[in-house]
C-alpha atoms as a PDB file:
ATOM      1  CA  UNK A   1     121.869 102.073 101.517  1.00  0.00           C
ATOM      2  CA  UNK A   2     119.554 103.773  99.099  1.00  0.00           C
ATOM      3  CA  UNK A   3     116.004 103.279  99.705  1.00  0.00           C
ATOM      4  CA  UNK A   4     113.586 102.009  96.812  1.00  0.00           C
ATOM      5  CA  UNK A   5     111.016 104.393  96.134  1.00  0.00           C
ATOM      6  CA  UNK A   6     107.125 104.620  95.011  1.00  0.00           C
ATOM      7  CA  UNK A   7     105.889 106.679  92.323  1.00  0.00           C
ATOM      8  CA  UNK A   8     102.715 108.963  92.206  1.00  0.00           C
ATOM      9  CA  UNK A   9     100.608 109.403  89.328  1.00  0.00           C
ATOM     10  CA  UNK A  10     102.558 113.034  89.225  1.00  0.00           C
ATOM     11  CA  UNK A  11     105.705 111.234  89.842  1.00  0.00           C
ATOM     12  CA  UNK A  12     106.175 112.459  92.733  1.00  0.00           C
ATOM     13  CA  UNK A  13     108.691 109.894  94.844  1.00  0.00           C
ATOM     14  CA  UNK A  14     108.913 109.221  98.208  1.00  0.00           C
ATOM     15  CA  UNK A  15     110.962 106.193 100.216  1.00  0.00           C
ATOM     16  CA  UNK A  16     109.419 102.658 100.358  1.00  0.00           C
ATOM     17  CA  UNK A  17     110.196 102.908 104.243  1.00  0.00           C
ATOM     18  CA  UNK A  18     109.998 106.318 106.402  1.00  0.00           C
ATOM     19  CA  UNK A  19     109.691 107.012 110.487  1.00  0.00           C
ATOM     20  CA  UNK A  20     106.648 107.442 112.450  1.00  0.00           C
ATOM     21  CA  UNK A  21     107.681 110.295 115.082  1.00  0.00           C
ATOM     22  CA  UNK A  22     104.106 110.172 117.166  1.00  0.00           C
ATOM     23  CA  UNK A  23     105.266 110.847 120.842  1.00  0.00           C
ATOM     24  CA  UNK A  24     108.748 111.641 120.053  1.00  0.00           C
ATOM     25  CA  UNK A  25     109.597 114.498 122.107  1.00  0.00           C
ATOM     26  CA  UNK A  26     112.353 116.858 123.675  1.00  0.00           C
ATOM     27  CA  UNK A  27     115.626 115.764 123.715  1.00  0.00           C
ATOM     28  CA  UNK A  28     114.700 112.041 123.522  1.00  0.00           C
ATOM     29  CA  UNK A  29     112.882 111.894 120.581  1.00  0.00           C
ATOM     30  CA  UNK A  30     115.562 114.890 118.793  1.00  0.00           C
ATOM     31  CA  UNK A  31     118.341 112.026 119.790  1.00  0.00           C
ATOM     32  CA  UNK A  32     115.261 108.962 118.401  1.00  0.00           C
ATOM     33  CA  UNK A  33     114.996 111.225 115.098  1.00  0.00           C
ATOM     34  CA  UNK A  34     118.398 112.315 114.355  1.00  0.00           C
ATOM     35  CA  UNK A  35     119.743 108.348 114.979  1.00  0.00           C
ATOM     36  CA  UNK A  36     117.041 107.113 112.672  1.00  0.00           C
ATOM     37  CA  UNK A  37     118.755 109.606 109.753  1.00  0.00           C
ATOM     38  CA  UNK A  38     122.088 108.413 110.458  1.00  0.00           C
ATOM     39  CA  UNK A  39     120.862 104.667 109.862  1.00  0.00           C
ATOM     40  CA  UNK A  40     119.317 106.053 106.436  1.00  0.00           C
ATOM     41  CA  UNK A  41     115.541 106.531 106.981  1.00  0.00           C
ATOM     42  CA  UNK A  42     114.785 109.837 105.048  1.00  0.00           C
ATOM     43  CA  UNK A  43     111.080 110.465 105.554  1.00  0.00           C
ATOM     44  CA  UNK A  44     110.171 111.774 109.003  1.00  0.00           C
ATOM     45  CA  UNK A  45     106.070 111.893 109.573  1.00  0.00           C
ATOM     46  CA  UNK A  46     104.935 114.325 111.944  1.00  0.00           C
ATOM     47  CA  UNK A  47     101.628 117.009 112.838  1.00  0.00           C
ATOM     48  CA  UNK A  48     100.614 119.602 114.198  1.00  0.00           C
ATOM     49  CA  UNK A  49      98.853 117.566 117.019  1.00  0.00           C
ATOM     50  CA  UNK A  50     102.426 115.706 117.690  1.00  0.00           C
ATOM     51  CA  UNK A  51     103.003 118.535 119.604  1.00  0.00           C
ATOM     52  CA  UNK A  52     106.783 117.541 118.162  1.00  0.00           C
ATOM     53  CA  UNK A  53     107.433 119.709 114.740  1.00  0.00           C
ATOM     54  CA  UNK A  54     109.642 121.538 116.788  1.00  0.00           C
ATOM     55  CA  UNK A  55     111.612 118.231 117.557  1.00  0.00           C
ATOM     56  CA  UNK A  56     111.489 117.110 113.960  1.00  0.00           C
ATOM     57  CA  UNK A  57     113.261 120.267 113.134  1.00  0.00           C
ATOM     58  CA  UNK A  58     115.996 120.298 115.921  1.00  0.00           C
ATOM     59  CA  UNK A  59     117.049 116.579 114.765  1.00  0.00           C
ATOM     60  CA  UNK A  60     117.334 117.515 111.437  1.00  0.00           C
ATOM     61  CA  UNK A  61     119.352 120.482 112.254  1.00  0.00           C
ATOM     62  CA  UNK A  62     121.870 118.529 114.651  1.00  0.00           C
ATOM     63  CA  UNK A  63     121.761 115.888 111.804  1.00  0.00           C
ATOM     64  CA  UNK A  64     124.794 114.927 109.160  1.00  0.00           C
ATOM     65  CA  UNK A  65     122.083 114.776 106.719  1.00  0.00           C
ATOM     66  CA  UNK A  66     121.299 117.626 104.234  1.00  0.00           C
ATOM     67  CA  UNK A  67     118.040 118.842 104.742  1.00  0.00           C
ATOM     68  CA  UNK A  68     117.503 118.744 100.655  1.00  0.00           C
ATOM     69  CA  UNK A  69     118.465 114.597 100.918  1.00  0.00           C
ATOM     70  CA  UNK A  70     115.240 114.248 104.093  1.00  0.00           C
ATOM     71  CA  UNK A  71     111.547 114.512 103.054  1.00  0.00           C
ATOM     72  CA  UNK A  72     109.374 115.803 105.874  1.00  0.00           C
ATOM     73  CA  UNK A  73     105.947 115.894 106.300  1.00  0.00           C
ATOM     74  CA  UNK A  74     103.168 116.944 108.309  1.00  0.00           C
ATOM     75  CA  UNK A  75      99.421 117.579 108.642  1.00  0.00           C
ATOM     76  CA  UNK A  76      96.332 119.789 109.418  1.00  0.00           C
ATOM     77  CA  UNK A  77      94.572 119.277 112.704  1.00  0.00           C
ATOM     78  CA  UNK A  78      90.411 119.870 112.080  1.00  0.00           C
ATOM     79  CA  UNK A  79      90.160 122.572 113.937  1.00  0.00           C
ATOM     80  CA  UNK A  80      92.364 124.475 111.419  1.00  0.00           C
ATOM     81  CA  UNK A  81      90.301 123.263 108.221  1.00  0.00           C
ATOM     82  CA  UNK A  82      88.466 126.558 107.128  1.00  0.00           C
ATOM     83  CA  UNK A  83      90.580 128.221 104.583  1.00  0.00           C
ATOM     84  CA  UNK A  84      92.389 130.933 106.298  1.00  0.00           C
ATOM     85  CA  UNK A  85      92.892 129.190 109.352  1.00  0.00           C
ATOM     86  CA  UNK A  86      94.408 126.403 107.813  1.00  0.00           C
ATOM     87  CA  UNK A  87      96.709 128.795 105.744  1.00  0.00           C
ATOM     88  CA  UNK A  88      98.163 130.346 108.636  1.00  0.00           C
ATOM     89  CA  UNK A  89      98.527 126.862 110.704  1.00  0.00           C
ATOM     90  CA  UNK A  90     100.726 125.378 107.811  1.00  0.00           C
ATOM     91  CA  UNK A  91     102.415 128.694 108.553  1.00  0.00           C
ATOM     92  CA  UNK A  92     103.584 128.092 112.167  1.00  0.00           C
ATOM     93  CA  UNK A  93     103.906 124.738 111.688  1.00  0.00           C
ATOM     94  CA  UNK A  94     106.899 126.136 109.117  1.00  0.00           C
ATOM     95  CA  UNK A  95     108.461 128.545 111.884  1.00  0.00           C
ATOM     96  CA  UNK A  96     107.723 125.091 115.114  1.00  0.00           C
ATOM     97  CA  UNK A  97     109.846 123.070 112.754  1.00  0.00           C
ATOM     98  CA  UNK A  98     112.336 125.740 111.552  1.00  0.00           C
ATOM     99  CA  UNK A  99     112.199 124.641 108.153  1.00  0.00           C
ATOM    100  CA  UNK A 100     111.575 126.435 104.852  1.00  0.00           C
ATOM    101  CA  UNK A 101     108.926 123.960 103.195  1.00  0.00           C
ATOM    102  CA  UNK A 102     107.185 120.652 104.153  1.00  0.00           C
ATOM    103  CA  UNK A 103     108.180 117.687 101.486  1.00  0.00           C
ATOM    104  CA  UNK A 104     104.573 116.925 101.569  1.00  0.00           C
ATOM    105  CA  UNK A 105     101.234 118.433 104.059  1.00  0.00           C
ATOM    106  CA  UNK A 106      98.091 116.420 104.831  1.00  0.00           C
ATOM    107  CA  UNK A 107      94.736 116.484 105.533  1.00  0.00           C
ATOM    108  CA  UNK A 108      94.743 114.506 108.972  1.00  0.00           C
ATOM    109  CA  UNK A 109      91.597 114.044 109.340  1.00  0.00           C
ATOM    110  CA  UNK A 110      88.388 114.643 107.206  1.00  0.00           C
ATOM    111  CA  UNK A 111      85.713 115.436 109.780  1.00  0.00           C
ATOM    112  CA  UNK A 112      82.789 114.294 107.383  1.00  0.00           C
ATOM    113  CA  UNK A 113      80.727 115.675 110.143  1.00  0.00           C
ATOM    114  CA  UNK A 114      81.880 119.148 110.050  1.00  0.00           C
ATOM    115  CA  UNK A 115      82.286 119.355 106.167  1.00  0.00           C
ATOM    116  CA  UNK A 116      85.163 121.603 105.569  1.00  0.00           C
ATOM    117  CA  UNK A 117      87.681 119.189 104.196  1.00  0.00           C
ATOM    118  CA  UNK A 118      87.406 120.757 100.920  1.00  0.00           C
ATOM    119  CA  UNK A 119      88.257 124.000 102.097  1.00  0.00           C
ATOM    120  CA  UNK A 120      90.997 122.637 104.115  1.00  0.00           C
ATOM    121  CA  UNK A 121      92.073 121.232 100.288  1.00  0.00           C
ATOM    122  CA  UNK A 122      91.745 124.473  98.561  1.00  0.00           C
ATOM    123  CA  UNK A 123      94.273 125.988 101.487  1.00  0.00           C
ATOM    124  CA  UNK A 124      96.784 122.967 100.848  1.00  0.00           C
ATOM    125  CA  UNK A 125      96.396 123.654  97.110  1.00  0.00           C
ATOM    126  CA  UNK A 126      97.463 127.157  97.709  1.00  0.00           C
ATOM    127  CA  UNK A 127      99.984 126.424 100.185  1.00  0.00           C
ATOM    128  CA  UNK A 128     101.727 124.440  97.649  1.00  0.00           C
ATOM    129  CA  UNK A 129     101.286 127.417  95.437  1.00  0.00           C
ATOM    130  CA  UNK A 130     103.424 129.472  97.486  1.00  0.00           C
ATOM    131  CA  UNK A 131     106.179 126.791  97.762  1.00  0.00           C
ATOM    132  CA  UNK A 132     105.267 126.381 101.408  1.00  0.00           C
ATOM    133  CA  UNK A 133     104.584 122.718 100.406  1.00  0.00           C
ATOM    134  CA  UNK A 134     105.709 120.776  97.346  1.00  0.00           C
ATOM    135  CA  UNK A 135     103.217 118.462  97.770  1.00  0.00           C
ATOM    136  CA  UNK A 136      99.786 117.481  99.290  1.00  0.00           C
ATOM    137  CA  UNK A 137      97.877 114.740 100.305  1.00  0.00           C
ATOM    138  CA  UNK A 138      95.350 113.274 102.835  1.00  0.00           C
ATOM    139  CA  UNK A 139      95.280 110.979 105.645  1.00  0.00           C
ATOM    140  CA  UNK A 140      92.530 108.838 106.832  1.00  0.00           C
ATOM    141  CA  UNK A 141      90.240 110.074 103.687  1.00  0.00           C
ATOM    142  CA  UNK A 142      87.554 107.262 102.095  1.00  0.00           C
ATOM    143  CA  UNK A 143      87.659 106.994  98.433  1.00  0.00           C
ATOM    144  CA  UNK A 144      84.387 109.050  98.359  1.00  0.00           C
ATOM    145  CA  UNK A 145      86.091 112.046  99.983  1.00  0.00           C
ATOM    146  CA  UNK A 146      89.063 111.544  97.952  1.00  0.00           C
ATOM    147  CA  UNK A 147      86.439 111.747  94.683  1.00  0.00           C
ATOM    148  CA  UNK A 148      84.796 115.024  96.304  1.00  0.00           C
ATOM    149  CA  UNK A 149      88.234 117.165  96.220  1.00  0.00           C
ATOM    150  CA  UNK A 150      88.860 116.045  92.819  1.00  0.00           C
ATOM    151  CA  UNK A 151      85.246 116.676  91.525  1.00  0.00           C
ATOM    152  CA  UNK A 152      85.866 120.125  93.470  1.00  0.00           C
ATOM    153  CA  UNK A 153      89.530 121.459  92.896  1.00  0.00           C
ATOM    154  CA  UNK A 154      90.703 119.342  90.338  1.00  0.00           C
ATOM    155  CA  UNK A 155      93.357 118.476  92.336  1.00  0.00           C
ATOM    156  CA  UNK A 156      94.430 115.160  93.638  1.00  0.00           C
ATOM    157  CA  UNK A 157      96.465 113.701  96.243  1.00  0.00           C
ATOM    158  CA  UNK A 158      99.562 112.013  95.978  1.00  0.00           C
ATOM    159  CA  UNK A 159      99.316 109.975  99.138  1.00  0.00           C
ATOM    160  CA  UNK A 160      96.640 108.727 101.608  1.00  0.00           C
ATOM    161  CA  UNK A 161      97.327 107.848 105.370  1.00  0.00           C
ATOM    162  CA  UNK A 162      95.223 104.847 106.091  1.00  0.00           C
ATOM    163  CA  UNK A 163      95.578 102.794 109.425  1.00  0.00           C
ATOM    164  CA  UNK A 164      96.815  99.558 107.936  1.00  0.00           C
ATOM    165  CA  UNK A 165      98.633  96.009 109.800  1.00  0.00           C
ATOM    166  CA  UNK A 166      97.358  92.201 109.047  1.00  0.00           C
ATOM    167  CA  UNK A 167      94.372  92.968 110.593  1.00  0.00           C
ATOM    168  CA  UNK A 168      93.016  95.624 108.728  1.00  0.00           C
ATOM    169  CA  UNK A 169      94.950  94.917 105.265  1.00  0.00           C
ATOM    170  CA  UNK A 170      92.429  97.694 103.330  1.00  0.00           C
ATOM    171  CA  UNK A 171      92.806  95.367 100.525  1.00  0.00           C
ATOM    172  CA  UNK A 172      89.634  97.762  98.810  1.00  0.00           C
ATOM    173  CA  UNK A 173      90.859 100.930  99.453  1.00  0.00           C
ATOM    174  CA  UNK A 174      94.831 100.134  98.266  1.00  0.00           C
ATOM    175  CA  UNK A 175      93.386  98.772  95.094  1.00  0.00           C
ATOM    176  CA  UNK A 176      91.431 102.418  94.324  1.00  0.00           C
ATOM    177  CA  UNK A 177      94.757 104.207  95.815  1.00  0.00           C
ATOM    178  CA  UNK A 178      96.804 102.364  93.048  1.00  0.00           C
ATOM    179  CA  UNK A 179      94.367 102.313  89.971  1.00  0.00           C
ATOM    180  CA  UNK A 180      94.477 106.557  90.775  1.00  0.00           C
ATOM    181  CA  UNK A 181      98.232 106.518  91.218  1.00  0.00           C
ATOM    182  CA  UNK A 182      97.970 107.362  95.323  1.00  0.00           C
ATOM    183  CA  UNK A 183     100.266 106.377  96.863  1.00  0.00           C
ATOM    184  CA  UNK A 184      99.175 104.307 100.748  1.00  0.00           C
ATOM    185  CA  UNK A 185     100.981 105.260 103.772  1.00  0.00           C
ATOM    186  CA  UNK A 186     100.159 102.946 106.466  1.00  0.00           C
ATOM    187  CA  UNK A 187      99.946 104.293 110.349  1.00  0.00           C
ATOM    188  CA  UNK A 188     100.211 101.668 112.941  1.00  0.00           C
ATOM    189  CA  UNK A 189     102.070  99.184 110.289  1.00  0.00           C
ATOM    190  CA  UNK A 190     102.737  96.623 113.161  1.00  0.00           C
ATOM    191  CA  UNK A 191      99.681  97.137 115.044  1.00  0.00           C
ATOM    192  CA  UNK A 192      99.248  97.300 118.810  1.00  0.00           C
ATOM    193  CA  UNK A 193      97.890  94.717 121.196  1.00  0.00           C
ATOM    194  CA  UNK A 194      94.716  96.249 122.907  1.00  0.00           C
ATOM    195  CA  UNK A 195      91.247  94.805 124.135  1.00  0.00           C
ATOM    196  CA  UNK A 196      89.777  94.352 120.708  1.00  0.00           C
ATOM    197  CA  UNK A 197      92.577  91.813 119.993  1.00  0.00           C
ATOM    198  CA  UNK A 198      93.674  88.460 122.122  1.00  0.00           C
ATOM    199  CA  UNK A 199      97.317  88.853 120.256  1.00  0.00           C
ATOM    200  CA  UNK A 200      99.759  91.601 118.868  1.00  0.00           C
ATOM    201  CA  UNK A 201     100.228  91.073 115.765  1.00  0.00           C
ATOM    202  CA  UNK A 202     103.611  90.416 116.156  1.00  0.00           C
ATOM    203  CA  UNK A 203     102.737  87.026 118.242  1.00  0.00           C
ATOM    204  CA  UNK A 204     100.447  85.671 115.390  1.00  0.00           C
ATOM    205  CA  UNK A 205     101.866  82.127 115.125  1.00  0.00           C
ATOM    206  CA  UNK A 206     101.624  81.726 111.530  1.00  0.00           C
ATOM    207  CA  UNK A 207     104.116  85.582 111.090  1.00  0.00           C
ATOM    208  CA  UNK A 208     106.027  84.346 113.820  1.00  0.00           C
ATOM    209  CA  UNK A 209     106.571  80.722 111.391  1.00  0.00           C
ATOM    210  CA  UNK A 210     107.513  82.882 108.504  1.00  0.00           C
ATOM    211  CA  UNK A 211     109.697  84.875 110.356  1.00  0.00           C
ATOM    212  CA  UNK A 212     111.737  81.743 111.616  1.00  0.00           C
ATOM    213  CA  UNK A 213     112.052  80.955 107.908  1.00  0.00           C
ATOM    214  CA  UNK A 214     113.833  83.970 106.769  1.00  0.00           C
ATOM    215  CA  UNK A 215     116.222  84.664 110.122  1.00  0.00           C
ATOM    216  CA  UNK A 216     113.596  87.868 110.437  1.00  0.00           C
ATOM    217  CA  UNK A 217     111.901  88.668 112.908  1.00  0.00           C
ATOM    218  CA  UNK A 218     107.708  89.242 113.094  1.00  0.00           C
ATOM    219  CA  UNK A 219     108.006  93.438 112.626  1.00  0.00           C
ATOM    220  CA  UNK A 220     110.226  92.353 109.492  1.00  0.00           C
ATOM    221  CA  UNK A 221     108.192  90.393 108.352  1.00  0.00           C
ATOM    222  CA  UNK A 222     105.199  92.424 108.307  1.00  0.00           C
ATOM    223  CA  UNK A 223     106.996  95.656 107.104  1.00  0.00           C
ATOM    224  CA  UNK A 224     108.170  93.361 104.014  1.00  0.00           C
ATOM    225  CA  UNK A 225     104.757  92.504 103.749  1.00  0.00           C
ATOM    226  CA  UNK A 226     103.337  96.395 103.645  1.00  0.00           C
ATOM    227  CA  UNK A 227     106.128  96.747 100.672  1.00  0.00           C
ATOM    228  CA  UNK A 228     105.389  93.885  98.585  1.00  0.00           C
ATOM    229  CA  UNK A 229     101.805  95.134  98.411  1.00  0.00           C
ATOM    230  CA  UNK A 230     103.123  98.344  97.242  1.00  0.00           C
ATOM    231  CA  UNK A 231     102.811  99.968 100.826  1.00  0.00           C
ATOM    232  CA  UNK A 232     105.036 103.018 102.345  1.00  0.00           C
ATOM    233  CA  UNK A 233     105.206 102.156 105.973  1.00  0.00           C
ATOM    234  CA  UNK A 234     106.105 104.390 108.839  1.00  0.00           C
ATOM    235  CA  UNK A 235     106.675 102.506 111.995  1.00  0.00           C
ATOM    236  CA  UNK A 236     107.798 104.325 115.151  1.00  0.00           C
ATOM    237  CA  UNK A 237     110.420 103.571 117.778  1.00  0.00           C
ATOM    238  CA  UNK A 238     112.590 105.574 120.213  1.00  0.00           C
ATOM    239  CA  UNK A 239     115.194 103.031 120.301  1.00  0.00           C
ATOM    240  CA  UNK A 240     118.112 102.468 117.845  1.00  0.00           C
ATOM    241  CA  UNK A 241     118.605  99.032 117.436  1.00  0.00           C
ATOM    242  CA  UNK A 242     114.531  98.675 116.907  1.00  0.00           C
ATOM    243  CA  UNK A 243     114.927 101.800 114.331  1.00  0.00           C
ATOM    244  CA  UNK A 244     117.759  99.696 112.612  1.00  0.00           C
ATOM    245  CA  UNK A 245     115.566  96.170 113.165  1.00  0.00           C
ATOM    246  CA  UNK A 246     113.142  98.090 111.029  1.00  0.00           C
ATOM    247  CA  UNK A 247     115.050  99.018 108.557  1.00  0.00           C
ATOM    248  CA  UNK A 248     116.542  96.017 107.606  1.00  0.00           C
ATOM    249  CA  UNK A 249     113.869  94.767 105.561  1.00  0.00           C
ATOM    250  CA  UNK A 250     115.239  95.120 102.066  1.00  0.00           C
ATOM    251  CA  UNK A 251     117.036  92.003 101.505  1.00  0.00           C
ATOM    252  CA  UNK A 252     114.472  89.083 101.352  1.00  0.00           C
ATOM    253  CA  UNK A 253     111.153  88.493  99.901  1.00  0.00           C
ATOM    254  CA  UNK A 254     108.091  86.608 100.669  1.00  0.00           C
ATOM    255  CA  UNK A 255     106.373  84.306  98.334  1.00  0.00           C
ATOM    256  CA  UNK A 256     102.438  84.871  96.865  1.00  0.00           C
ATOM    257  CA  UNK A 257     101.480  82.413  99.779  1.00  0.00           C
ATOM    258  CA  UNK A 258     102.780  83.747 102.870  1.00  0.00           C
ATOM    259  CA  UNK A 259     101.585  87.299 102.023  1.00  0.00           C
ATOM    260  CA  UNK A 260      97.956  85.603 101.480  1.00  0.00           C
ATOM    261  CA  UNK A 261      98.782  84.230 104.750  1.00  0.00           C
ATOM    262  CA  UNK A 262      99.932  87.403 106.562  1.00  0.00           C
ATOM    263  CA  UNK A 263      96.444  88.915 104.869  1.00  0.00           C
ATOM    264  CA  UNK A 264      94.444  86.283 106.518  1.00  0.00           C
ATOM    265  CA  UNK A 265      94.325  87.199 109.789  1.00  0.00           C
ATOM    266  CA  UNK A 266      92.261  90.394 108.474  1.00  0.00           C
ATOM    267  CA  UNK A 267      88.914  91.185 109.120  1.00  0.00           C
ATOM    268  CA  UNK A 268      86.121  93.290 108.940  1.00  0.00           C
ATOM    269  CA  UNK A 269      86.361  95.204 112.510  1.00  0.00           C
ATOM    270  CA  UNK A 270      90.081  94.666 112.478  1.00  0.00           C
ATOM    271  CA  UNK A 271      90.650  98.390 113.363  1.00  0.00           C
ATOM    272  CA  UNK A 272      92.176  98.571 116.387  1.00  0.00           C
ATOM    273  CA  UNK A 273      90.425 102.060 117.465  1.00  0.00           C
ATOM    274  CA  UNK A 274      87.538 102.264 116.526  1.00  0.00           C
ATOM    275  CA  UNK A 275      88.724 104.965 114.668  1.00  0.00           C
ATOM    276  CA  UNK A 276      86.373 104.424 111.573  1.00  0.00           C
ATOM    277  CA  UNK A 277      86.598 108.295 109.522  1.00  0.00           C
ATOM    278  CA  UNK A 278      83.533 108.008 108.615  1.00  0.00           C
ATOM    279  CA  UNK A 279      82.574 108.784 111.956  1.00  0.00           C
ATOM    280  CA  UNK A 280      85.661 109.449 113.796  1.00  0.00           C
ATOM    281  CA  UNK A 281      86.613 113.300 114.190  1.00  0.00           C
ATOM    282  CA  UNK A 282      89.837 114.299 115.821  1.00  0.00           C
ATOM    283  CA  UNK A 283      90.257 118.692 116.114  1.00  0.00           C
END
């Protein structure tokens, strides 16, 4: 099937739905990746600090799937973010993957503390110059460093990274991304079950209710909700029945309520990490 598609203010497209490849390596996750194009996801999401652009590259390679018909992207680690560093590490990441350009490159993380996200922007800007990228973006940015590279360059992204799941819903920061034409990418769509929360997300009994409703199950449900708030998700699996669980999620629709129900069980210190980027720095 053909996958519906969102829009960026440059109208710049990219599928409603795409694959999460974090920990996807070696043969395993080249046989994870290249199943997940034969099912029809076209957007693969990897890094630098995936330690897997290599494996990206060898399942599209051993794939049926023109490379021109799969959007790939991947992103900037912060120890890379001064300007010529960064230039050359979009570089190798090119020759790890095998590939001639990246569909799209991010920022992955801002590192407020170090302040050098807007030279790592500059560097993306002119990597897209050179066709090494055709388009750029962020991931885990604030909408006060998003303002900064635009007050700077000029420039804006097409796409922010956010981590994003019932709850953390980012109901603020989705309504900036959409009144600027950015398009939100959620990481960790289905959440995980850790200390900070007594149930997965995929237990909550009010999703689990819904998803009785609709013949779904919870991860459906959820990923339907990411896409009826105007959401690109990128879940992650090694297994191809769960890769073709997740994709199946095109053919019902909830109502207003149950997606202010799914949103409910947000909350303020609903990240699951601790990973706030205001303080959070990953190199």
């Amino acid at each position: 099937m053909s996958i519906p598609m969102y829009t960026a203010y440059n109208d710049f497209q990219i599928p409603q739905l795409g694959m999460g490849t974090y920990k996807l390596r070696g043969k395993m996750g080249v046989d994870a990746i290249a199943a997940a194009l034969e099912i029809g996801y076209r957007y693969l999401d990897t890094a630098y600090n995936y330690e897997n652009e290599g494996t990206v590259g060898e399942a599209i390679r051993q794939s049926s799937v023109n490379r021109e018909d799969i959007q790939v992207a991947s992103k900037l680690p912060g120890r890379y973010h001064d300007y010529e560093s960064a230039l050359t590490t979009i570089e190798e990441s090119l020759y790890r993957t095998g590939l001639n350009y990246f569909d799209l490159y991010l920022i992955h993380w801002p590192n407020p503390k170090q302040d050098q996200y807007v030279d790592a922007w500059k560097a993306l800007i002119e990597a897209k110059k050179r066709g090494w990228v055709k388009e750029i973006g962020v991931s885990n940015f604030t909408q006060d460093y998003i303002e900064r590279l635009i007050a700077e360059t000029g420039e804006k992204p097409v796409l922010n990274q956010i981590e994003l799941h019932p709850y953390f819903e980012q109901a603020e920061l989705l309504a900036y991304h959409q009144s600027q034409g950015i398009i939100t990418q959620a990481w960790c769509p289905l959440g995980r079950a850790n200390e900070k929360v007594a149930e997965s997300v995929l237990e909550l009994p009010k999703i689990v209710t819904i998803a009785q409703k609709y013949g779904k199950t919870p991860a459906q449900v959820i990923l339907r909700w990411h896409l009826q708030r105007g959401v690109m998700a990128i879940p992650k699996s090694s297994k191809p029945e769960r890769l073709a669980e997740n994709f199946d999620v095109f053919d019902f629709e909830l109502t207003d309520e149950e997606l202010t129900t799914i949103s409910s069980y947000s909350r303020a210190d609903g990240r699951l990490a601790n990973q706030d980027p205001e303080e959070h720095e990953e190199f």
